[in-house]
Protein backbone atom coordinates (compact mmCIF):
# COMPACT_ATOMS: atom_id res chain seq x y z
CA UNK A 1 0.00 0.00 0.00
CA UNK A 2 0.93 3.64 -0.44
CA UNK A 3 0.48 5.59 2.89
CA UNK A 4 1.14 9.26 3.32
CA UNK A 5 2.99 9.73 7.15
CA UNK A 6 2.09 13.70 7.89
CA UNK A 7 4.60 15.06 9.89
CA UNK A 8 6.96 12.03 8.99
CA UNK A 9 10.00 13.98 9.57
CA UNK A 10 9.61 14.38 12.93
CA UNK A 11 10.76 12.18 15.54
CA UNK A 12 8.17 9.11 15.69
CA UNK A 13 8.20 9.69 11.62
CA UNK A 14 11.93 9.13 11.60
CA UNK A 15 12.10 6.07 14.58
CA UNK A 16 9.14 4.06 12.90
CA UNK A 17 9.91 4.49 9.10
CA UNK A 18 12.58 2.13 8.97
CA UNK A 19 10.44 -0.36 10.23
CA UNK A 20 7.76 0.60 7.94
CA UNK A 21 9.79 0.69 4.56
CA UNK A 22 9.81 -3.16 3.87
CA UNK A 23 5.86 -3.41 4.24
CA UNK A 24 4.55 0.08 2.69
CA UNK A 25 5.49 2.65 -0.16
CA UNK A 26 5.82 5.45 1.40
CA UNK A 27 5.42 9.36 1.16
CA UNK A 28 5.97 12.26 3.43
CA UNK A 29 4.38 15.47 4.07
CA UNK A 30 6.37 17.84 6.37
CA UNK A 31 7.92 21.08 6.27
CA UNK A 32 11.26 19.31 6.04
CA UNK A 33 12.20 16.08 4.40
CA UNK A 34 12.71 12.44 6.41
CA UNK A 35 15.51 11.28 7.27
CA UNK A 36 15.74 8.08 5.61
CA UNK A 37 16.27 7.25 1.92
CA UNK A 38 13.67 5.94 -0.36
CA UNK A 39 10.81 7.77 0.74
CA UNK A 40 8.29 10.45 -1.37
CA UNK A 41 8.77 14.02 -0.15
CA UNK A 42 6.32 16.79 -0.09
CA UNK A 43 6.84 20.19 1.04
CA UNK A 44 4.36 21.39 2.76
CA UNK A 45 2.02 22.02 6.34
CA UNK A 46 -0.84 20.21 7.67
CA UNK A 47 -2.73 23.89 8.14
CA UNK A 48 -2.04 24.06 3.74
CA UNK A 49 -4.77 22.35 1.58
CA UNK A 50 -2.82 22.86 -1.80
CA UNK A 51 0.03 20.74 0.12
CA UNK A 52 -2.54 18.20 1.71
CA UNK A 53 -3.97 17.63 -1.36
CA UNK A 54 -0.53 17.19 -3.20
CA UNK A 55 0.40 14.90 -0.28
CA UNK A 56 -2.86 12.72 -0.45
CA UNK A 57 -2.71 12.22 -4.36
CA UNK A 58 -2.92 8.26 -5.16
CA UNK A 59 -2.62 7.49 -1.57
CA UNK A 60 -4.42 4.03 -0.02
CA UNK A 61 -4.16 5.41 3.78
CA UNK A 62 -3.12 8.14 5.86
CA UNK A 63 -1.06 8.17 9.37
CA UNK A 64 -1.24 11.54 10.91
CA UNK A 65 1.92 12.17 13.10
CA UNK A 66 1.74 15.07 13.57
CA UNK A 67 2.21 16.38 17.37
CA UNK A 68 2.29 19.89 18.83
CA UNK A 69 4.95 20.38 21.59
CA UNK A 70 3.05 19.38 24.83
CA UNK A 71 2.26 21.65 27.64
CA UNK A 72 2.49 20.52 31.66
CA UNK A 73 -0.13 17.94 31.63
CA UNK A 74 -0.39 18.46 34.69
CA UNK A 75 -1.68 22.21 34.90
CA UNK A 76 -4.51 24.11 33.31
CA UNK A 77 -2.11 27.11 32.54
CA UNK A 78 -1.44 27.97 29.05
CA UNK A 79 -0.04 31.13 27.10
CA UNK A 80 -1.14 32.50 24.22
CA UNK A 81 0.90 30.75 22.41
CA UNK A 82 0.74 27.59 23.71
CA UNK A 83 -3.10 28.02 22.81
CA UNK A 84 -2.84 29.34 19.10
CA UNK A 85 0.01 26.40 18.20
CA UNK A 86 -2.21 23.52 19.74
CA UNK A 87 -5.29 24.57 18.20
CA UNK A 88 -3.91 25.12 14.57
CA UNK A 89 -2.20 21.96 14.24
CA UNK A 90 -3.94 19.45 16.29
CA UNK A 91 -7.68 20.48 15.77
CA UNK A 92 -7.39 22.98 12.77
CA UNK A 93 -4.78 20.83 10.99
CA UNK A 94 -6.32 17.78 11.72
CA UNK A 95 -9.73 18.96 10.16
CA UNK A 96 -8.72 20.24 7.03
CA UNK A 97 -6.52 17.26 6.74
CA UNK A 98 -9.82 14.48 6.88
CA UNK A 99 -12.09 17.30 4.77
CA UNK A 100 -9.37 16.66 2.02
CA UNK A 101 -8.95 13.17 2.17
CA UNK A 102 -12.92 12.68 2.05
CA UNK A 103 -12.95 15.05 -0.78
CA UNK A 104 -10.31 12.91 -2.20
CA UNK A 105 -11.88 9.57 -1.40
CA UNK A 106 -9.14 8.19 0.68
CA UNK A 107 -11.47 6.80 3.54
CA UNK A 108 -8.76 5.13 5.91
CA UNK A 109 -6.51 6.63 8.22
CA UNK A 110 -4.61 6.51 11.69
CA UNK A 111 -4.70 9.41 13.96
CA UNK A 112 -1.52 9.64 16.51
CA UNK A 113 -3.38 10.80 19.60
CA UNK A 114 -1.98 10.86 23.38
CA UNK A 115 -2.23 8.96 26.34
CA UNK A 116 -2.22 12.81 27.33
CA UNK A 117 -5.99 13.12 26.39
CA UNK A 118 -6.22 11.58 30.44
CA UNK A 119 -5.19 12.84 33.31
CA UNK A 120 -2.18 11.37 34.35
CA UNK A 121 -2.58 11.41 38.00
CA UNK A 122 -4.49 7.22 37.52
CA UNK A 123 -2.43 4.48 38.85
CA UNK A 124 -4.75 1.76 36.87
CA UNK A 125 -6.45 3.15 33.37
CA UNK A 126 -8.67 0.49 32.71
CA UNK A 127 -9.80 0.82 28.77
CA UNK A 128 -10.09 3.37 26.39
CA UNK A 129 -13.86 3.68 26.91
CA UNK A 130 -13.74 4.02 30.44
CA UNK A 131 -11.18 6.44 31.47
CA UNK A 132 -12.70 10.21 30.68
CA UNK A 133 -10.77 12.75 28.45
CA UNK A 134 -9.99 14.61 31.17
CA UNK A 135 -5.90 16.45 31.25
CA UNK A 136 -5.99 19.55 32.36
CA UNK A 137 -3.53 21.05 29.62
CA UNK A 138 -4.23 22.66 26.37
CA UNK A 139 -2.48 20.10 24.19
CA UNK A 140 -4.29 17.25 26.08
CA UNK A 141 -7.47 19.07 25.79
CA UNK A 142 -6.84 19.68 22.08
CA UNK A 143 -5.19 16.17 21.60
CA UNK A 144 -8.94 15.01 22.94
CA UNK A 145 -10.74 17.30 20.51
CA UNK A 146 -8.94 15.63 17.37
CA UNK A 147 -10.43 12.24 18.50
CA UNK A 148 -13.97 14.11 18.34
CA UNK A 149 -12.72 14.90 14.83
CA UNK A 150 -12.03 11.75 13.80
CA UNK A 151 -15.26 10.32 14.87
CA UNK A 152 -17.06 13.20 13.37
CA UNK A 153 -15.78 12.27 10.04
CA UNK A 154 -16.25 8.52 10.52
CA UNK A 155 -19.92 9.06 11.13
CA UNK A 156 -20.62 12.19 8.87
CA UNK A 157 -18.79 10.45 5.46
CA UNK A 158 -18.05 7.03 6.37
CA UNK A 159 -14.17 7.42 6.98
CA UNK A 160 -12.37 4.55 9.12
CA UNK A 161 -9.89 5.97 11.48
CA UNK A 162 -7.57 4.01 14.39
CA UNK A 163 -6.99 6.45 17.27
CA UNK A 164 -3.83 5.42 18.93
CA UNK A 165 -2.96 6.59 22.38
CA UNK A 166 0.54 6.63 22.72
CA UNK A 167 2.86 7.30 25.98
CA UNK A 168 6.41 8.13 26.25
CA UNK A 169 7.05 7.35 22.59
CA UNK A 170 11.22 6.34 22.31
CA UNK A 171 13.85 5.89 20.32
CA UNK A 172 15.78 2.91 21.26
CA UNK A 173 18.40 4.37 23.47
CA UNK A 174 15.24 6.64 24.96
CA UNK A 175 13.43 3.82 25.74
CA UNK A 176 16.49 1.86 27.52
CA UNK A 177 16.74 5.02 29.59
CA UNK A 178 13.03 5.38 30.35
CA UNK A 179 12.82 1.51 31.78
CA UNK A 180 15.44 2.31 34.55
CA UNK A 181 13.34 4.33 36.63
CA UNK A 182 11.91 2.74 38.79
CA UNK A 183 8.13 2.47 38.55
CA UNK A 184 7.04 3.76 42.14
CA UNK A 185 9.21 6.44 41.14
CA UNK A 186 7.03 10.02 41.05
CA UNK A 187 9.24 10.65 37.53
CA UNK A 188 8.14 7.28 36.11
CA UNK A 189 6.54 6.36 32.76
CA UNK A 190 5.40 3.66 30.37
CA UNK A 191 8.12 4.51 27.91
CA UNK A 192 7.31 2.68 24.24
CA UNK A 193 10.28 1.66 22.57
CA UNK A 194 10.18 2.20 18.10
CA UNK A 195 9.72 -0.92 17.44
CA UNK A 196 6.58 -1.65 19.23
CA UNK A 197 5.57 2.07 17.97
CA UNK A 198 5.96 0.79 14.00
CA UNK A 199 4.59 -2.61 15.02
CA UNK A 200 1.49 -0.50 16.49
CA UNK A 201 1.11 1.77 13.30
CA UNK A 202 1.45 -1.32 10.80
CA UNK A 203 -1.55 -3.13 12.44
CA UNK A 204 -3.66 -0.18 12.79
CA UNK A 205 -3.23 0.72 8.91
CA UNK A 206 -4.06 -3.31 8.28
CA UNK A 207 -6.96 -2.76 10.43
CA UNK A 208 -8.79 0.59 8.94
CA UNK A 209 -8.39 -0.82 5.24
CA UNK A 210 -11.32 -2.33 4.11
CA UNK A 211 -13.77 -0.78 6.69
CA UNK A 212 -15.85 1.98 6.76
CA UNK A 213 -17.93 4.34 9.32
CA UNK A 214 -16.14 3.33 12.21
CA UNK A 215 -13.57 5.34 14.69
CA UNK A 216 -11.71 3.10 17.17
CA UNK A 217 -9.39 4.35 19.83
CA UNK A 218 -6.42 2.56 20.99
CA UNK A 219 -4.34 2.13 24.04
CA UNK A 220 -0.24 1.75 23.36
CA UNK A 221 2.23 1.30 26.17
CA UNK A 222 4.84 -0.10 26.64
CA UNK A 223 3.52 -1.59 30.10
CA UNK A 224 3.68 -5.01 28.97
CA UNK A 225 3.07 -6.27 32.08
CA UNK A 226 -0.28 -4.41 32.53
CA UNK A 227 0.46 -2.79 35.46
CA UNK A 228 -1.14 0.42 34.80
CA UNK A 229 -2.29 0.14 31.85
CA UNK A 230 -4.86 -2.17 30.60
CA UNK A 231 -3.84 -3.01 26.82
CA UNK A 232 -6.41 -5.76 26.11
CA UNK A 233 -8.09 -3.88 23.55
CA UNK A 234 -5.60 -3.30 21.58
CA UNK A 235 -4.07 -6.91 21.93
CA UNK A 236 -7.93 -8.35 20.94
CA UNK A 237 -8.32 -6.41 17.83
CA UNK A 238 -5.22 -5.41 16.14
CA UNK A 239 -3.17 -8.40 17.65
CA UNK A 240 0.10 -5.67 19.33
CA UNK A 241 1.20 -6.37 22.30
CA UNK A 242 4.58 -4.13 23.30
CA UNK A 243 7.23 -6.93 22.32
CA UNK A 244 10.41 -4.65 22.91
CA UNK A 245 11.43 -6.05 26.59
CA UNK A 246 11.78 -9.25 24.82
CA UNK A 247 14.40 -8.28 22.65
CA UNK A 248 18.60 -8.98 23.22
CA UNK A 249 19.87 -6.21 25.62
CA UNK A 250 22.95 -4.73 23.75
């Protein structure tokens, strides 16, 4: 398949597309070009429809990847700023990004969202459907909005989109880092190492293709002993478990 990554040159663009290469053709839209060879390049901003619709031209399925800076997710306090940049790219962006792929008839897609939408203040986050959208900060809050979006557009034209809620996405060496604090630790966090990231973005673009009108959200930790969070949906229907504790420590 041909899939378009939108903001693939940014960090989980440029971990996961190695990983994505051997499965998928793919393209990039971003304001600077990946990383890694092989891959389409288009110029161009999520908040642009002449660029979206360049960037979604003969495409089979879309990943957005595209992520705003985060605020304190723990605090209500936001500038301006903080306000104007969330909003345009993660709500804005987001909108004018499924408007053109409707308009375009690509119907399938995979929205990066947060485990930021929650507050993260929950020792035990049970599903996706039971845990409110409920952080305090402006890019959780707006995070939260673009999963309203998404299901907006899978009920309104019949799109199929995979929300997936990611926390502490890694690099390799980030991730090996992130497991050595200790989990009672105030500081701690479900890192997600690349691999399991890629092997998370490869099943939800196998599972969108093929269906319509439906908007599924999905939980993706690397908490693979589910001691916080509880990763069964994502385990039942796209078959990902996090896998990267299992591999050779260097």
């Amino acid at each position: 398949m041909k899939i378009l990554l939108v903001g693939g040159a940014g960090n989980v663009g440029t971990w996961t597309a190695p990983y994505l290469q051997p499965h998928h053709e793919l393209r990039v839209l971003d304001l600077r070009p990946p990383r890694a060879e092989g891959i389409e390049y288009v110029e161009g901003s999520i908040t642009d429809p002449e660029a979206l619709k360049r960037a979604l031209d003969g495409v089979d399925v879309f990943v957005n990847m595209v992520m705003q800076n985060p605020t304190d997710p723990h605090s209500n306090r936001a500038t301006i700023d903080d306000i104007t940049r969330n909003y345009q790219v993660n709500t804005l962006g987001l909108h004018l990004l499924l408007q053109t792929a409707h308009e375009m008839g690509v119907v399938s897609g995979v929205y990066t969202s947060t485990f930021t939408v929650h507050a993260r203040n929950r020792k035990w986050y049970a599903g996706e459907e039971e845990v409110p959208l409920d952080n305090p900060g402006v890019y959780g809050l707006t995070k939260g909005l673009g999963e309203r979006i998404c299901r907006y557009f899978c009920r309104e034209f019949g799109m199929s989109i995979a929300a997936l809620r990611i926390t502490g996405p890694r690099d390799r060496a980030g991730w090996v880092e992130g497991r050595k604090i200790p989990v009672e630790d105030p500081g701690h966090l479900w890192v997600t190492d690349e691999s399991d990231l890629a092997s998370a973005y490869l099943a939800a673009v196998d599972f969108v293709r093929g269906r319509t009108s439906r908007f599924d959200a999905f939980f993706i930790a690397g908490d693979e002993t589910g001691q916080e969070v509880h990763l069964a949906k994502a385990n039942q229907m796209l078959g990902w478990a996090p896998k990267a504790h299992l591999l050779p420590s260097d």
